[in-house]
Each structure stands twice: as structure tokens, then as C-alpha cells.
N, C-alpha and C. Protein backbone atom coordinates (compact mmCIF):
# COMPACT_ATOMS: atom_id res chain seq x y z
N UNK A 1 -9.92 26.60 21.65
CA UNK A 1 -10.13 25.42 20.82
C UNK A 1 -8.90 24.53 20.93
N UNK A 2 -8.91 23.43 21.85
CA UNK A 2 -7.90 22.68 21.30
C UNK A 2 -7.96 21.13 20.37
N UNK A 3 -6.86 20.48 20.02
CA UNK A 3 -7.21 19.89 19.13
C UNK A 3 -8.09 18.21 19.44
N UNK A 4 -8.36 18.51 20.37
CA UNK A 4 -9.73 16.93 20.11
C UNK A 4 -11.11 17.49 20.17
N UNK A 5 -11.24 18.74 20.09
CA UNK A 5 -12.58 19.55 19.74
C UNK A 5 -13.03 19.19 18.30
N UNK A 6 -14.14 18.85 17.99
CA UNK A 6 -15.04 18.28 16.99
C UNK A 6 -15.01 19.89 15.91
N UNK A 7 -14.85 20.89 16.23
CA UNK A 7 -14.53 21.85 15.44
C UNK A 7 -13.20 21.88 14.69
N UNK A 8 -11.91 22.18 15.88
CA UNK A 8 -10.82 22.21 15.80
C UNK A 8 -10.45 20.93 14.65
N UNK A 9 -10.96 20.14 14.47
CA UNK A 9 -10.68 18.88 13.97
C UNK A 9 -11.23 18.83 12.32
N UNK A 10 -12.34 19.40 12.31
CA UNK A 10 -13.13 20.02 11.08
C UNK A 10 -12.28 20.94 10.68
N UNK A 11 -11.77 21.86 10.55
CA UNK A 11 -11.13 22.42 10.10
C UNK A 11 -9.25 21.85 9.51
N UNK A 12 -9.13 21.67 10.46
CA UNK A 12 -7.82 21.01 10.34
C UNK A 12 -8.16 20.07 8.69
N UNK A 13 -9.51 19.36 9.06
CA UNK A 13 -9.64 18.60 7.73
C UNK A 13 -9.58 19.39 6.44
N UNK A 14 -10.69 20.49 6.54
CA UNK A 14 -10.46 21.12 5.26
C UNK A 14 -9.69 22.15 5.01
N UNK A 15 -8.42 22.36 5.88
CA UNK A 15 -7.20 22.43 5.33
C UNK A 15 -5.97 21.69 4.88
N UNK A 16 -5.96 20.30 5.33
CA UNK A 16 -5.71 18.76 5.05
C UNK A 16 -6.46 18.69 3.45
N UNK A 17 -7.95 18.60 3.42
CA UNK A 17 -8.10 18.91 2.08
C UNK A 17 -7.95 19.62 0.67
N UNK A 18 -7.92 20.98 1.97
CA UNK A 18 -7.07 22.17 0.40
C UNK A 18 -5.66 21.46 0.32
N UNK A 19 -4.73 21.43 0.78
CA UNK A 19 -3.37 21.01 0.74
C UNK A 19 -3.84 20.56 -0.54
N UNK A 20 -4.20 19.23 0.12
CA UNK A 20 -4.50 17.93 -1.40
C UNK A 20 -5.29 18.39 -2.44
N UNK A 21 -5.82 19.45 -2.56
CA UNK A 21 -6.37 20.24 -3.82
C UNK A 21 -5.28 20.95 -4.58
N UNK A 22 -4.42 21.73 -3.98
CA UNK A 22 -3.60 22.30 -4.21
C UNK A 22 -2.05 21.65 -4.86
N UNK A 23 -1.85 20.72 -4.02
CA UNK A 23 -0.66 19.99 -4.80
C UNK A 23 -0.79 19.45 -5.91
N UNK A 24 -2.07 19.18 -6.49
CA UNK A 24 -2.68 18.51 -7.28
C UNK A 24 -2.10 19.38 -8.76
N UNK A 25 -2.54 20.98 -8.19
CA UNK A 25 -2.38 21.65 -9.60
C UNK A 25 -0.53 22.47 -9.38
N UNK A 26 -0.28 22.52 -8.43
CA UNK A 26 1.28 23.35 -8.30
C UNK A 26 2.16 22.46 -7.25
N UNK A 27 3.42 23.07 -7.55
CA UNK A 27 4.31 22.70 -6.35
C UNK A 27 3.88 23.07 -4.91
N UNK A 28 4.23 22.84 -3.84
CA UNK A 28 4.28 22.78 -2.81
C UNK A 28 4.94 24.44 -2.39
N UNK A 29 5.93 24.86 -2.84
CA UNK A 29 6.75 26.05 -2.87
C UNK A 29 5.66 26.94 -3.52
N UNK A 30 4.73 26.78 -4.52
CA UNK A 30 4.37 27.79 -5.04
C UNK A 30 2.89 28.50 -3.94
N UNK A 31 2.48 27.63 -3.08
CA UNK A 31 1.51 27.57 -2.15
C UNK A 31 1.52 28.37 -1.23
N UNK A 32 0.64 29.21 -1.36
CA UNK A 32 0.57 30.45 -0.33
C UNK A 32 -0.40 29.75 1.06
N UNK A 33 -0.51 30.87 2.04
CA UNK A 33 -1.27 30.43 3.39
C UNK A 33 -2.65 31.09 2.73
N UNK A 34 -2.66 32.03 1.74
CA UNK A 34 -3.77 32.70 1.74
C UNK A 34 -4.57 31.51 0.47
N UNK A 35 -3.95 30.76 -0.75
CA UNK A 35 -4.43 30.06 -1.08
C UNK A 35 -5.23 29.23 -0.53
N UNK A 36 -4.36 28.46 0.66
CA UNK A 36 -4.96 27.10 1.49
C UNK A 36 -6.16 27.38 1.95
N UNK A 37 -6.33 28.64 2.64
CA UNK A 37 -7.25 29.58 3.45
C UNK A 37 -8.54 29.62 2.62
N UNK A 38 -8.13 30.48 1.02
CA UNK A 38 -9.59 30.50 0.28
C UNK A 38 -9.89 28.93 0.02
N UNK A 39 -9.30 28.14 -0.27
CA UNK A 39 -9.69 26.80 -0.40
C UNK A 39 -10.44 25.81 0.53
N UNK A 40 -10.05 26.32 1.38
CA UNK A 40 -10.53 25.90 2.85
C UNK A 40 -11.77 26.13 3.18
N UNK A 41 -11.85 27.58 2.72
CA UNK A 41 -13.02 28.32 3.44
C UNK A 41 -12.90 28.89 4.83
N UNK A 42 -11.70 29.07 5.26
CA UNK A 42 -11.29 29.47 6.39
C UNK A 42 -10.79 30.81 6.46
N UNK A 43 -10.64 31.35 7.67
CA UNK A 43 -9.89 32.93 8.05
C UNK A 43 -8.49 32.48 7.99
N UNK A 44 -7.53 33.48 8.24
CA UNK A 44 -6.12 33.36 8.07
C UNK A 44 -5.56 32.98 9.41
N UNK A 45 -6.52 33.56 10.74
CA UNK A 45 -6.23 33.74 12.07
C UNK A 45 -6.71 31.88 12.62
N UNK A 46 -7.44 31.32 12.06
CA UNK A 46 -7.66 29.56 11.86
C UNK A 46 -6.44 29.36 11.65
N UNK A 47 -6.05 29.53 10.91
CA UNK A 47 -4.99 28.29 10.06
C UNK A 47 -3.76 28.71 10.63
N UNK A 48 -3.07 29.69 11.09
CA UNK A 48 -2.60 30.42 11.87
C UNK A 48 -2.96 29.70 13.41
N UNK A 49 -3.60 29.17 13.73
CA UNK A 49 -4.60 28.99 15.35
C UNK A 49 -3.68 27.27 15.33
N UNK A 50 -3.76 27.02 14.35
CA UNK A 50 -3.62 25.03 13.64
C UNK A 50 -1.96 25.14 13.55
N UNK A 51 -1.74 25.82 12.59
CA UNK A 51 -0.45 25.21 11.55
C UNK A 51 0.71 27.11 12.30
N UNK A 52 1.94 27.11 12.28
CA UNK A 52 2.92 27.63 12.19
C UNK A 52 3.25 28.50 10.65
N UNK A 53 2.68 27.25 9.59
CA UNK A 53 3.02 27.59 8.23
C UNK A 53 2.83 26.46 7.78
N UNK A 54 2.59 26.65 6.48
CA UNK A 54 2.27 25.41 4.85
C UNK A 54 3.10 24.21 5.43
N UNK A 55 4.48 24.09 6.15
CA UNK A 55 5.45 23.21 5.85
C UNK A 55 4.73 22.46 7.22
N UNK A 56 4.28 23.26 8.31
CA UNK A 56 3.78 22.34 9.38
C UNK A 56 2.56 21.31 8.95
N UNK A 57 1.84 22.10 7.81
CA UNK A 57 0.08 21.20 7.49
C UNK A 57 0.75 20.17 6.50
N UNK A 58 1.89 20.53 5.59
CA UNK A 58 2.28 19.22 4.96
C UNK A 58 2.66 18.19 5.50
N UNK A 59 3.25 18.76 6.79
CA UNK A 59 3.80 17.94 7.75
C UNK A 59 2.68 16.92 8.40
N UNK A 60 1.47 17.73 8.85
CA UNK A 60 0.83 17.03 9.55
C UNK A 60 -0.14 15.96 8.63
N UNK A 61 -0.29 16.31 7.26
CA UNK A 61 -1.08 16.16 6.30
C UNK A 61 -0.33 14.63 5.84
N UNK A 62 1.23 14.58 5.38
CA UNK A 62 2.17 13.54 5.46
C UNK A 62 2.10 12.08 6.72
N UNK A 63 2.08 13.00 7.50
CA UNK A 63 1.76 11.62 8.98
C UNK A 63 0.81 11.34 9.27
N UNK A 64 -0.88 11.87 8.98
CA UNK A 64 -1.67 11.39 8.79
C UNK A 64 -2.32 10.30 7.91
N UNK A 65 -1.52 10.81 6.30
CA UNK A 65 -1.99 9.75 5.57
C UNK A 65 -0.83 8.66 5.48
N UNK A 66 0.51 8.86 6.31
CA UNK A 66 1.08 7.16 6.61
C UNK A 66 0.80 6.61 7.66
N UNK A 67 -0.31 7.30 8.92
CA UNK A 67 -0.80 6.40 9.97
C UNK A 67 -1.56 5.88 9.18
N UNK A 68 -2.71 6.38 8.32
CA UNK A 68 -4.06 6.29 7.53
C UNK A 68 -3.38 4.84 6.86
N UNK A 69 -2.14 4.48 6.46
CA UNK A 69 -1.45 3.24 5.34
C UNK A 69 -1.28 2.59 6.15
N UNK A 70 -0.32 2.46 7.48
CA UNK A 70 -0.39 1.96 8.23
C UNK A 70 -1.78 1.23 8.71
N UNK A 71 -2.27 1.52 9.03
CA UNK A 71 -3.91 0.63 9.50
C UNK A 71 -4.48 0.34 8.37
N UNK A 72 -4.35 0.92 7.11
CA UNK A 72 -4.96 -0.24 6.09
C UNK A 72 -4.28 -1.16 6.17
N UNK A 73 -2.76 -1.22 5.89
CA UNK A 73 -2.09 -2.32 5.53
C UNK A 73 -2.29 -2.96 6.81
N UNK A 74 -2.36 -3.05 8.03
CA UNK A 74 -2.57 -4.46 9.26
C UNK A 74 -4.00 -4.55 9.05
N UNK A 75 -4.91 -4.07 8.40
CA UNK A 75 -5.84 -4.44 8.04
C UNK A 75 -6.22 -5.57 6.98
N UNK A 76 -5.43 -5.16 6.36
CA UNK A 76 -5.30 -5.97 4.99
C UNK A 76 -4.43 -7.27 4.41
N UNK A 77 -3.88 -7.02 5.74
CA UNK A 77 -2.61 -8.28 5.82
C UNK A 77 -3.02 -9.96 5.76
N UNK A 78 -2.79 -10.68 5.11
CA UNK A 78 -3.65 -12.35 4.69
C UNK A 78 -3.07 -12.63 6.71
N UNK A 79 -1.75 -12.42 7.11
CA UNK A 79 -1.78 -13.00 8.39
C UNK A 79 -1.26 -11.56 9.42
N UNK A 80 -0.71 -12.19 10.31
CA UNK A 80 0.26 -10.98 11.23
C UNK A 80 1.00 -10.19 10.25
N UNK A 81 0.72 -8.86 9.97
CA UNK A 81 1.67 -8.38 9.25
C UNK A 81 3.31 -8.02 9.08
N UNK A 82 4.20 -8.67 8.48
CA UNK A 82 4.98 -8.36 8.42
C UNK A 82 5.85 -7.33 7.54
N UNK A 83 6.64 -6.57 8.48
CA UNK A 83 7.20 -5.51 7.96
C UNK A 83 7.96 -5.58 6.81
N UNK A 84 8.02 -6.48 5.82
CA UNK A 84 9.17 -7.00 4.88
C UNK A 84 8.74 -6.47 3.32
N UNK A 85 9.50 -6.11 2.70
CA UNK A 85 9.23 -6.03 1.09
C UNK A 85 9.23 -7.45 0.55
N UNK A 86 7.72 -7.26 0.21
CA UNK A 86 7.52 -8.40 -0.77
C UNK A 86 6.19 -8.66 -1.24
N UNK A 87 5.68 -9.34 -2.28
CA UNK A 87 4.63 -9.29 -2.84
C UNK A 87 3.35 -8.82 -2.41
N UNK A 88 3.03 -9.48 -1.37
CA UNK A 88 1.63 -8.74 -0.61
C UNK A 88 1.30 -8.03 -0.13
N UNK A 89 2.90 -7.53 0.25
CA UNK A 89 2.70 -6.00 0.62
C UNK A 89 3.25 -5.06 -0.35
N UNK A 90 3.56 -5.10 -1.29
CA UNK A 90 3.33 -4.32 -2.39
C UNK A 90 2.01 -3.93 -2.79
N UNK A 91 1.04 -5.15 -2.77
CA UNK A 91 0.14 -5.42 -3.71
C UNK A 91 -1.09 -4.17 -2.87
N UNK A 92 -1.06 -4.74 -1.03
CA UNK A 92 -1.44 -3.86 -0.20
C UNK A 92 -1.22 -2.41 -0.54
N UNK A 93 0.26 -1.78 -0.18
CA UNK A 93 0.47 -0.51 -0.65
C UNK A 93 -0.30 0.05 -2.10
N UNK A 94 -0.24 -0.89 -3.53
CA UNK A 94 -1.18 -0.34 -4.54
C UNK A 94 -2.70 -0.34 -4.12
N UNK A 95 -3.14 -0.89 -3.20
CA UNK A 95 -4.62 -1.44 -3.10
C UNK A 95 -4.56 0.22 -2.24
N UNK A 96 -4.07 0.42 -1.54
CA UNK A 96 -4.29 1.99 -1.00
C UNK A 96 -4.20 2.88 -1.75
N UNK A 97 -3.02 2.83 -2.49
CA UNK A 97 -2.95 4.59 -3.81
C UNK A 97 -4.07 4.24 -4.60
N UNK A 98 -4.53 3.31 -4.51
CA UNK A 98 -6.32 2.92 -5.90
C UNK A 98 -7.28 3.44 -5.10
N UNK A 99 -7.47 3.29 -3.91
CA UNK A 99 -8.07 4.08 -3.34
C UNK A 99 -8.41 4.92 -2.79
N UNK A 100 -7.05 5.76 -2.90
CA UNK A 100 -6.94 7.09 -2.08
C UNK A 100 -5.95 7.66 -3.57
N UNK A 101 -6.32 7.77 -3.95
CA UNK A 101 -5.81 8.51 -5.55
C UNK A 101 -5.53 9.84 -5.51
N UNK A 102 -6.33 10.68 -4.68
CA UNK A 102 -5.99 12.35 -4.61
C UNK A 102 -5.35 12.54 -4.14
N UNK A 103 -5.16 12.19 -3.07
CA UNK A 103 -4.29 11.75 -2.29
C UNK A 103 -2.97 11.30 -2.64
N UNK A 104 -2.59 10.69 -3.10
CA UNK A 104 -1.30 9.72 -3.38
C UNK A 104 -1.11 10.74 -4.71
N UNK A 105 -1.93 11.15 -5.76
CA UNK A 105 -1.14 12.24 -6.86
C UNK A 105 -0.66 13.12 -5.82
N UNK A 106 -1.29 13.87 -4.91
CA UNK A 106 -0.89 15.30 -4.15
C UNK A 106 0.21 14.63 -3.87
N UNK A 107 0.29 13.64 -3.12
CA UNK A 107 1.99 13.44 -1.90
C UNK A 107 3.07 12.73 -3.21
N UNK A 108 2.64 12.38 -4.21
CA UNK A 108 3.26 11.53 -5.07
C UNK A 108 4.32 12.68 -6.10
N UNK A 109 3.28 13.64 -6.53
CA UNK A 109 3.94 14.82 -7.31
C UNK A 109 4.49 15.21 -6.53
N UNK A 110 4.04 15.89 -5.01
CA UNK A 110 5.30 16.72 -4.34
C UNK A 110 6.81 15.77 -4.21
N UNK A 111 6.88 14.85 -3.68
CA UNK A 111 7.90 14.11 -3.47
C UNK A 111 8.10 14.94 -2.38
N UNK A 112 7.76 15.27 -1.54
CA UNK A 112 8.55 16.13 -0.50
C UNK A 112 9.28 15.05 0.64
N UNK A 113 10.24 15.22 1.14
CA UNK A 113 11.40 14.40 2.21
C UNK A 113 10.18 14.14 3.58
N UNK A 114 9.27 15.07 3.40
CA UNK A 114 8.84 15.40 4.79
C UNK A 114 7.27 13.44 4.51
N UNK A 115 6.65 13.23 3.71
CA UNK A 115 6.62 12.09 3.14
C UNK A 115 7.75 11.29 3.36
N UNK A 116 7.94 11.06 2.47
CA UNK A 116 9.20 9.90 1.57
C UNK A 116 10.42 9.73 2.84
N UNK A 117 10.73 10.46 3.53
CA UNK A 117 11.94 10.20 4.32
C UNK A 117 11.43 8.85 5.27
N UNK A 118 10.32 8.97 5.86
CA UNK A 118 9.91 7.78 6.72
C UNK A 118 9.94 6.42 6.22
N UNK A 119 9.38 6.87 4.79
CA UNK A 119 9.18 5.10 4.01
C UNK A 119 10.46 4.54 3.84
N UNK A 120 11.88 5.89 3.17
CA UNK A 120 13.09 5.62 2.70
C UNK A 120 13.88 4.91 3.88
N UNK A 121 13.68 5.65 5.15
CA UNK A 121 13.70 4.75 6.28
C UNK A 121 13.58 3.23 6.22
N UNK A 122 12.22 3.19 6.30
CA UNK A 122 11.93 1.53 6.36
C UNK A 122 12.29 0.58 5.31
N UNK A 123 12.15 1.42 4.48
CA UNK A 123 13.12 -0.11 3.26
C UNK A 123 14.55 0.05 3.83
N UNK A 124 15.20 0.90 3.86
CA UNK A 124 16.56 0.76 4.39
C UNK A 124 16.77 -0.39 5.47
N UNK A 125 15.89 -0.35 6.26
CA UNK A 125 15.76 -0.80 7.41
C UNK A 125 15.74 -2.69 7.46
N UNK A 126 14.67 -2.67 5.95
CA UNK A 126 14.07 -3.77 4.94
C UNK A 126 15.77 -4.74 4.36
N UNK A 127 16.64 -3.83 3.60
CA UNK A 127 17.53 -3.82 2.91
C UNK A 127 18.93 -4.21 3.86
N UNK A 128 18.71 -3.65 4.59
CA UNK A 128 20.59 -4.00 5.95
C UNK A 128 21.15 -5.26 5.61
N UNK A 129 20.33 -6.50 4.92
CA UNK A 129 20.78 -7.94 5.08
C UNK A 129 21.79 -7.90 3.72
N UNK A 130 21.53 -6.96 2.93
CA UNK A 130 22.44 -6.93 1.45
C UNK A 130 23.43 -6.63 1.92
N UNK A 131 23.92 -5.45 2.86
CA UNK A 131 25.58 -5.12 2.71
C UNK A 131 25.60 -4.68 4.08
N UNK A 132 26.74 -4.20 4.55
CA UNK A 132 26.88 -3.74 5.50
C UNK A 132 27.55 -1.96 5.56
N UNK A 133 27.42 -2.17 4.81
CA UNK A 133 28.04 -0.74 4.04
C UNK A 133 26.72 0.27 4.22
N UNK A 134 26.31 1.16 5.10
CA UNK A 134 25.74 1.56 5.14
C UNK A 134 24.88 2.86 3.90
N UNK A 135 26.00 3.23 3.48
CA UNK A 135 26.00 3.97 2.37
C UNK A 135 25.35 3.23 1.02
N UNK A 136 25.94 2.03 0.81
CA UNK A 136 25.04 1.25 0.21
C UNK A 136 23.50 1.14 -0.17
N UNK A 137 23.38 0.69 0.92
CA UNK A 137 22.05 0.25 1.64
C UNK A 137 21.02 1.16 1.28
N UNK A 138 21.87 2.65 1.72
CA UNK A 138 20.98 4.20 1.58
C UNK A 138 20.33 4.16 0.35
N UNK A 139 21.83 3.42 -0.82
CA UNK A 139 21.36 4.19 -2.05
C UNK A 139 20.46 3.24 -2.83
N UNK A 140 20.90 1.86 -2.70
CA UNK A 140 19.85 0.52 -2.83
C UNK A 140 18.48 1.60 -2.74
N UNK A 141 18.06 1.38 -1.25
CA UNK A 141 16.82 2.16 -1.47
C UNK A 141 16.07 3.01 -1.83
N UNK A 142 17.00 4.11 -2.30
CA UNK A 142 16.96 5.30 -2.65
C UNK A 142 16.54 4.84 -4.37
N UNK A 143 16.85 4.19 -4.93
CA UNK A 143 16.76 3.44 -6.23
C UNK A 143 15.52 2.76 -6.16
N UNK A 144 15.39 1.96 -5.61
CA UNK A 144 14.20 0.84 -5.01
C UNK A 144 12.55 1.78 -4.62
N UNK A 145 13.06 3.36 -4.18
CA UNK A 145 11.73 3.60 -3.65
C UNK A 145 11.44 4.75 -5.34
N UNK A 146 12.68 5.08 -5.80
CA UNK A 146 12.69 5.59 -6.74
C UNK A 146 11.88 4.89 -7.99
N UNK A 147 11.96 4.03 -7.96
CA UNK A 147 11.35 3.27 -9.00
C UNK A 147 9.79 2.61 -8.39
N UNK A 148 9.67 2.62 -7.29
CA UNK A 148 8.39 2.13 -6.98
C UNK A 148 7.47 4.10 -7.32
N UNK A 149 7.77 4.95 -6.32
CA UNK A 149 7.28 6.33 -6.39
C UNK A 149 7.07 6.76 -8.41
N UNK A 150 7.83 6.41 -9.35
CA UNK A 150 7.56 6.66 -10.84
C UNK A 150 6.60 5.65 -11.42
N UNK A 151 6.33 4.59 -10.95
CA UNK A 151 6.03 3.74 -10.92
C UNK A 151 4.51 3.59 -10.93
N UNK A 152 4.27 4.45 -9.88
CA UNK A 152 3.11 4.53 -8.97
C UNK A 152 3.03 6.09 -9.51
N UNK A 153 3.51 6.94 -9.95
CA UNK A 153 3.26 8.37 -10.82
C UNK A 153 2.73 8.12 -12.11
N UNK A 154 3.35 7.02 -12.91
CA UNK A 154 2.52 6.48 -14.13
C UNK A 154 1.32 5.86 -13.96
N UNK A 155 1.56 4.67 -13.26
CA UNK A 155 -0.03 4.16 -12.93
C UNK A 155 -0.75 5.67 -12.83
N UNK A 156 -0.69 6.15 -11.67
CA UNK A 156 -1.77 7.21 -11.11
C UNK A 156 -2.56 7.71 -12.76
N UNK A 157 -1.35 8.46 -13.07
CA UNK A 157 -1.54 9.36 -14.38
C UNK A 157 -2.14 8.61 -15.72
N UNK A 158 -2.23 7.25 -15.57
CA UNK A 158 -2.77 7.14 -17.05
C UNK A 158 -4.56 6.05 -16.00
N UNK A 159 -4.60 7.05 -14.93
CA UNK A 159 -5.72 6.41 -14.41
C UNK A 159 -6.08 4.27 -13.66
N UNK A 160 -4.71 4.27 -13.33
CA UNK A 160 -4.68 3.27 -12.62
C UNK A 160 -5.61 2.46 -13.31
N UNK A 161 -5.10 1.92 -14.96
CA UNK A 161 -5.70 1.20 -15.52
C UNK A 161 -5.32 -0.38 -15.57
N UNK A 162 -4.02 -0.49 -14.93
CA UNK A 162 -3.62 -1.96 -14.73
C UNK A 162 -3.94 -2.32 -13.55
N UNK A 163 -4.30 -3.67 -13.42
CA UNK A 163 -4.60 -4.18 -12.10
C UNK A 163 -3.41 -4.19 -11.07
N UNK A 164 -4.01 -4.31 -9.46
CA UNK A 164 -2.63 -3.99 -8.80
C UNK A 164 -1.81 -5.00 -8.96
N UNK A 165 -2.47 -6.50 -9.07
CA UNK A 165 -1.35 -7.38 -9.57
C UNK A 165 -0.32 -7.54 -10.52
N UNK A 166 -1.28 -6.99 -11.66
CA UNK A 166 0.31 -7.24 -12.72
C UNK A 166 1.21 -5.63 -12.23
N UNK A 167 0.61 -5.03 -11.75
CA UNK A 167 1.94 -3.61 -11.54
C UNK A 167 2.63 -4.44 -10.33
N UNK A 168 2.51 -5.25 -9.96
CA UNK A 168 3.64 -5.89 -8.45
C UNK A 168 4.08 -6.85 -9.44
N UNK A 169 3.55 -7.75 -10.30
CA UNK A 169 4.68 -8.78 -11.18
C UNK A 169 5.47 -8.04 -12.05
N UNK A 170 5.07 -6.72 -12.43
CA UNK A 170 5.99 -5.97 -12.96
C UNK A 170 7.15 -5.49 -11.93
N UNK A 171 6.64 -4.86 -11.32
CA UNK A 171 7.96 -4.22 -10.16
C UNK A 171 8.93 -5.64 -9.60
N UNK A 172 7.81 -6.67 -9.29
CA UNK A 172 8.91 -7.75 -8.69
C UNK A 172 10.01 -8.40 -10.44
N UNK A 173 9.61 -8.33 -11.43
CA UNK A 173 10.16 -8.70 -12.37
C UNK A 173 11.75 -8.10 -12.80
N UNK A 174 11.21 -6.82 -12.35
CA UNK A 174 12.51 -5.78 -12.61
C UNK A 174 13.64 -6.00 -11.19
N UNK A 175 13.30 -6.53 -10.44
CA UNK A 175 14.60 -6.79 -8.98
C UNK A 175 14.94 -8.27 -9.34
N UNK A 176 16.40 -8.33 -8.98
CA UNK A 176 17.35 -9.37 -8.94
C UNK A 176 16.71 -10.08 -8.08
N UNK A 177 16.64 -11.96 -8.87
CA UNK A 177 15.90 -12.66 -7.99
C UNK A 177 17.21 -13.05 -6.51
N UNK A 178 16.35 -13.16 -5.37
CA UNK A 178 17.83 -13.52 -4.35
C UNK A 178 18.01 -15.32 -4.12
């Protein structure tokens, strides 16, 4: 079985899906292979066949659903999308966690690096024009994604009852105008 087999690929999903069942109710650490497995509906020698271990399917589970953001957001973009922090693409990024909600609680509660390190990346990347101080920059963002990720943990949790607009006039309200 390798992986562009219409089987191989089915499966992979509904262990992609247990993951996101699972983070839902525990940490990431507390997650056994044999959990994922009964959740799955799969043998041990499957998931074993796919994954190395839990940290490889988070892994793969993580870069799937930021290709999955990725193509919404150039989807969703009013023109050529640009890579920049700022209103519409905020508004984009909420228009995805509203719709992928199980999703975004599972990767949102874990906080795991194996997520979050790519995005922390790109705002950094976003951010270079503030200082040159690299260390800076790190922690700017590190603050910046910090407060968007709690942000987006409250929304989730009280059922994404504000519209995505006023949660972006809120977030843009709270940053220093430039």
C-alpha cells in the first residue's frame, strides 16, 4: 500500500480524524497509539504501516490542515493574495476556524510547536520592518500570535458567537496604530 492508494489514504483520514477527536478531550502527551487505533477503527500494524508514532500523525495532521488554510485563504482573497497581517486576512483566517471548528479546538488546545512554529515563522517574517533586532521581532510575534491563538480559544469556546468582523476590529483595536 503506498500512499496515493485510495485505501492508504482512507485510513490515514480516520486516523487524522481520531487525532482531532482525541485532542478535543486530552493533551496530546496523554494519547496512546492504541487510543488513536480504537478510534480509528483500525489495527495497530495500519497505523504502524502510516505513522512512526502519535508525534509523526500530529505532524502530518498539522501540515495538512495549514496546506488545507493556505488554499482557503488564496481562495478567499478580494485580490492576489498578499502575505501581510492585516484586516482581510485576519478576517479570512477567522472565516476558516468558523468553519473548521474541530479542528482548530484540537490544534488550538494542543498548542503544539509542531502547528504554531510555521505560522510564528511567518508573522516574524510579517514583523522584520519594526526592528532589526532579531530577538525582538521573535518576541513581538510571539505576543502577537499569543494573543491572536487566546483569542481564537475564547471565541471557539463560548461557540463562535461574535461575528468574524467585530473579533478582527477587536484584535486590530488592541495593536499600536503605525
Amino acid at each position: 500500500m503506498n500512499k496515493f492508494d485510495a485505501k492508504y489514504q482512507l485510513y490515514n483520514d480516520k486516523m487524522i480524524d481520531a487525532m482531532i477527536q482525541l485532542l478535543q478531550k486530552k493533551s496530546f502527551d496523554a494519547i496512546t497509539v492504541t487510543e488513536i487505533c480504537r478510534t480509528a477503527g483500525i489495527q495497530r500494524s495500519t497505523f504502524y504501516a502510516h505513522y512512526s508514532d502519535p508525534y509523526e500523525l500530529l505532524q502530518d495532521m498539522a501540515n495538512q490542515v495549514l496546506k488545507s488554510f493556505w488554499a482557503y485563504w488564496q481562495s478567499h482573497a478580494a485580490r492576489e493574495p498578499e502575505p501581510k497581517i492585516n484586516q482581510e486576512n485576519l478576517e479570512i483566517f477567522f472565516a476558516y476556524v468558523q468553519e473548521h471548528q474541530e479542528q482548530a479546538r484540537a490544534l488550538f488546545r494542543e498548542q503544539s510547536t509542531v502547528f504554531w512554529e510555521p505560522i510564528l515563522q511567518w508573522i516574524s517574517e510579517q514583523l522584520k520592518t519594526i526592528s532589526r533586532d532579531q530577538e525582538h521581532v521573535r518576541y513581538t510575534a510571539i505576543f502577537y500570535l499569543s494573543g491572536v491563538v487566546n483569542v481564537t480559544n475564547r471565541w471557539l469556546y463560548t461557540g463562535c458567537k461574535e461575528s468574524v468582523e467585530s473579533l478582527c476590529d477587536l484584535i486590530f483595536s488592541c495593536l499600536p496604530s503605525q
